[in-house]
Protein backbone atom coordinates (compact mmCIF):
# COMPACT_ATOMS: atom_id res chain seq x y z
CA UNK A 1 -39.59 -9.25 -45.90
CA UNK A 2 -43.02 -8.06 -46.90
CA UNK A 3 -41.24 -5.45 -49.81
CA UNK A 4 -38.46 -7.88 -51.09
CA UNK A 5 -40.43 -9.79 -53.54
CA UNK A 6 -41.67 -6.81 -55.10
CA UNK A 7 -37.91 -5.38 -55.45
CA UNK A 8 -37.82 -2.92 -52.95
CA UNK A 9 -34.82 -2.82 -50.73
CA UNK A 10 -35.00 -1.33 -46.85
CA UNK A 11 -32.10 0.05 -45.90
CA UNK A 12 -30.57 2.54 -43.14
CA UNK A 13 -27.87 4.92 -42.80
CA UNK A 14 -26.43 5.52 -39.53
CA UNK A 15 -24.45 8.81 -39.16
CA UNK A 16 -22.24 9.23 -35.99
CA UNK A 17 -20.98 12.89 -35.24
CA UNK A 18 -20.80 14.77 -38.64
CA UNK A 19 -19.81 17.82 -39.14
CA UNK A 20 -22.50 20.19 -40.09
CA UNK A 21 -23.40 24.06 -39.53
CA UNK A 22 -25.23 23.01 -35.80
CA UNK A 23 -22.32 21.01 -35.03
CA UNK A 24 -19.69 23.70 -35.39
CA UNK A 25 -21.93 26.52 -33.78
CA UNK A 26 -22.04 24.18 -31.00
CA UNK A 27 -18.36 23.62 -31.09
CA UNK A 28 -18.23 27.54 -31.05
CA UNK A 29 -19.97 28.14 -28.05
CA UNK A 30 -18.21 25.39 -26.41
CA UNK A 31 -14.60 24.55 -26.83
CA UNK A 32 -14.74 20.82 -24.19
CA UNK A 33 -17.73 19.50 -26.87
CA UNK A 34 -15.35 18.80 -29.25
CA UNK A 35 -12.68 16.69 -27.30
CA UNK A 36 -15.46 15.30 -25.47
CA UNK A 37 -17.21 13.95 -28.99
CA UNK A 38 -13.95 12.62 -30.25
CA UNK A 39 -12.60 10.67 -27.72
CA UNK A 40 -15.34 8.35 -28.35
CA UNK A 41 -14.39 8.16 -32.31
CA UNK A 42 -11.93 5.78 -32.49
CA UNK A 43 -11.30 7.28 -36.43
CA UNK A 44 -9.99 10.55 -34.39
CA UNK A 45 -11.97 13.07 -36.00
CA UNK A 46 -15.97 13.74 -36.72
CA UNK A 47 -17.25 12.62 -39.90
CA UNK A 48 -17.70 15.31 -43.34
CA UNK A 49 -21.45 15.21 -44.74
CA UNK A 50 -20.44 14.14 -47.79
CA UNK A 51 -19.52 11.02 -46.20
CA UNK A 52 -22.79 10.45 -45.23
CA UNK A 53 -24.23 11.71 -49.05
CA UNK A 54 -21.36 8.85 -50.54
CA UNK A 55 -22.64 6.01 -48.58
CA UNK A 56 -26.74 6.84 -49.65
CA UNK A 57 -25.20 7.15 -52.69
CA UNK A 58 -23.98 3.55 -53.05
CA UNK A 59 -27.53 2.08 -51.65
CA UNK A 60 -28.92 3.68 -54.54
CA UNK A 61 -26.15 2.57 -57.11
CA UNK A 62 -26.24 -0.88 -58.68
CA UNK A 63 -23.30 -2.11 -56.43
CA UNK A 64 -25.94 -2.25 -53.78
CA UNK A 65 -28.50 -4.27 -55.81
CA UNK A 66 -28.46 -7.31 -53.42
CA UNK A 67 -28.00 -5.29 -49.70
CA UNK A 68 -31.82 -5.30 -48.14
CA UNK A 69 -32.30 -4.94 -44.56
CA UNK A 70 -28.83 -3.22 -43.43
CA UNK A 71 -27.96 -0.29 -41.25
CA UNK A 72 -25.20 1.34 -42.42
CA UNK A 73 -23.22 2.82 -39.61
CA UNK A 74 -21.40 5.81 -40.95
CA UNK A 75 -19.39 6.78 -37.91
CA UNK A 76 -15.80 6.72 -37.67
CA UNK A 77 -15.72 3.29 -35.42
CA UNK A 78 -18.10 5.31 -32.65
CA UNK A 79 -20.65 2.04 -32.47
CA UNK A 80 -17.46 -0.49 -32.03
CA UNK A 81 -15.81 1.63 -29.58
């Protein structure tokens, strides 16, 4: 509230289970981590990064000019589940 006057929007992005380098190493080294992670996901699979890049992309596009004070879950249903 302190920042809006001055036009400068808060935000947060929320990533679930993506699928980065650690992630598939740990996949790797254990085969259950995987079907343990997505049963929880009610989108049936773990999210790409770019995902993640695409929504921090639109909080910093103009489409976003009037979002302050959201987090942005970014995880395939995981927080509704």
């Amino acid at each position: 509230m302190d920042y809006a006057s001055k036009g400068i929007r808060i935000n947060a992005v929320l990533p679930g289970c993506i699928l980065t380098p650690m992630a598939k190493d740990l996949m790797k080294r254990n085969l259950d981590v995987e079907k343990e992670i997505l049963r929880d996901i009610p989108k049936g699979r773990m999210g790409e990064p770019y995902e993640i890049a695409h929504a921090v992309m639109w909080l910093c596009s103009p489409y976003s000019t009037f979002v302050d004070g959201a987090a942005i879950s970014v995880d395939g249903g995981f927080t509704i589940h």
